[in-house]
Protein backbone atom coordinates (compact mmCIF):
# COMPACT_ATOMS: atom_id res chain seq x y z
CA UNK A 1 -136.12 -75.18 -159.36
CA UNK A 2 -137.57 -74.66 -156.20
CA UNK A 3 -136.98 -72.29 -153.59
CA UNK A 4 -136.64 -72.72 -150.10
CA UNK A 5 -138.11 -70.11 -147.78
CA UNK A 6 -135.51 -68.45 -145.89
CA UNK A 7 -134.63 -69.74 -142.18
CA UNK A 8 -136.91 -67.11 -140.56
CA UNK A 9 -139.39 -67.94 -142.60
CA UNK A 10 -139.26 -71.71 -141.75
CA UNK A 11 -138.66 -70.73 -137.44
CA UNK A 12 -142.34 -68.97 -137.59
CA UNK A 13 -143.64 -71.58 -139.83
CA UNK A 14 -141.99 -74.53 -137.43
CA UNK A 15 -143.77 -72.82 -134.43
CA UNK A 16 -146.93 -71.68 -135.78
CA UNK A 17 -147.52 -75.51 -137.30
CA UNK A 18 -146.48 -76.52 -133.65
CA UNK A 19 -148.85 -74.54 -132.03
CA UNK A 20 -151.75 -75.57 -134.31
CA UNK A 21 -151.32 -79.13 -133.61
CA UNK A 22 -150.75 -78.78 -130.17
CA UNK A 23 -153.27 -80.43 -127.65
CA UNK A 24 -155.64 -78.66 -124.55
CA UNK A 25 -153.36 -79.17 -122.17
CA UNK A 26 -149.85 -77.59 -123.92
CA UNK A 27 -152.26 -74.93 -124.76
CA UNK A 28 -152.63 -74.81 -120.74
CA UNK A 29 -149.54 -74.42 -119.97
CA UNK A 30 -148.47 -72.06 -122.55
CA UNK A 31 -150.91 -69.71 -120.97
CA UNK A 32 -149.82 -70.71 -117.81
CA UNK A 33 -146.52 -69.45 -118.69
CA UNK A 34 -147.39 -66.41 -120.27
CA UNK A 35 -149.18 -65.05 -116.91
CA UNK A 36 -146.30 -65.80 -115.57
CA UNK A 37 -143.58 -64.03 -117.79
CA UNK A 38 -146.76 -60.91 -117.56
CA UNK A 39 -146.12 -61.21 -113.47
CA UNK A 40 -142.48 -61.35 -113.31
CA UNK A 41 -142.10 -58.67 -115.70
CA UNK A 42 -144.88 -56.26 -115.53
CA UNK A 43 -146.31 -56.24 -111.75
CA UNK A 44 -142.54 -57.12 -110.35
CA UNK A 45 -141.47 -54.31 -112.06
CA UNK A 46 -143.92 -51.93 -110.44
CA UNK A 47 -143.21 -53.19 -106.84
CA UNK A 48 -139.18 -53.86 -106.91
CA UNK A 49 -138.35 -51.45 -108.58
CA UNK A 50 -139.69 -48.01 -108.61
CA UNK A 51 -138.56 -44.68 -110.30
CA UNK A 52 -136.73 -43.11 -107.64
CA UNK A 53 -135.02 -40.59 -109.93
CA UNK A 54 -138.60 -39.39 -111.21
CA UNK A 55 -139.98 -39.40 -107.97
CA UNK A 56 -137.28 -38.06 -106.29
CA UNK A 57 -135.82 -34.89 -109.33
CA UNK A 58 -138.17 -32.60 -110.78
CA UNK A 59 -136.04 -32.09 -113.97
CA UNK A 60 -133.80 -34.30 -116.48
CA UNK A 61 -130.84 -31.84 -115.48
CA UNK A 62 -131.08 -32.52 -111.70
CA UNK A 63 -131.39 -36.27 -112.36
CA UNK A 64 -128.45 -36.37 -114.77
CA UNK A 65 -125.97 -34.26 -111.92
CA UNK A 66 -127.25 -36.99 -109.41
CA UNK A 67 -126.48 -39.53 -111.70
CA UNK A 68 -122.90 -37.88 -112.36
CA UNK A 69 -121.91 -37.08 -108.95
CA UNK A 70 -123.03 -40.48 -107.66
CA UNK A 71 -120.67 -42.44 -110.46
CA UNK A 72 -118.02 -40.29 -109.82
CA UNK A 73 -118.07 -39.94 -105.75
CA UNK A 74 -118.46 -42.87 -104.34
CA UNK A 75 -118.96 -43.22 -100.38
């Protein structure tokens, strides 16, 4: 009786055959994509949103009362 591999198993293998098979230009843009998730998630990061709290709190307890005081007393 045969076995069939279990569906995780046949996702990777559905995607790995895919990219094998796969011509220049999907190749392209796959790479094209992935600079482009890198971008949005790594350098976007850095530039929209900085670590005020660490910047602006020497220690995890002073952070944490900001934290508290601003959920709980709000202007």
């Amino acid at each position: 009786m045969d076995k069939k591999p279990n569906i995780g198993a046949r996702i990777v293998n559905f995607y790995i055959d895919g990219f094998k098979n796969m011509g220049k230009t999907g190749k392209q843009l796959w790479l094209l994509i992935l600079i482009k998730l890198f971008i949005m998630f790594a350098i976007w990061r850095l530039v929209f949103f900085p670590n005020v709290l660490k910047t602006d709190f020497d220690s995890d307890e002073e952070r944490s009362e900001h934290v508290i005081e601003q959920l709980t007393n709000p202007e």
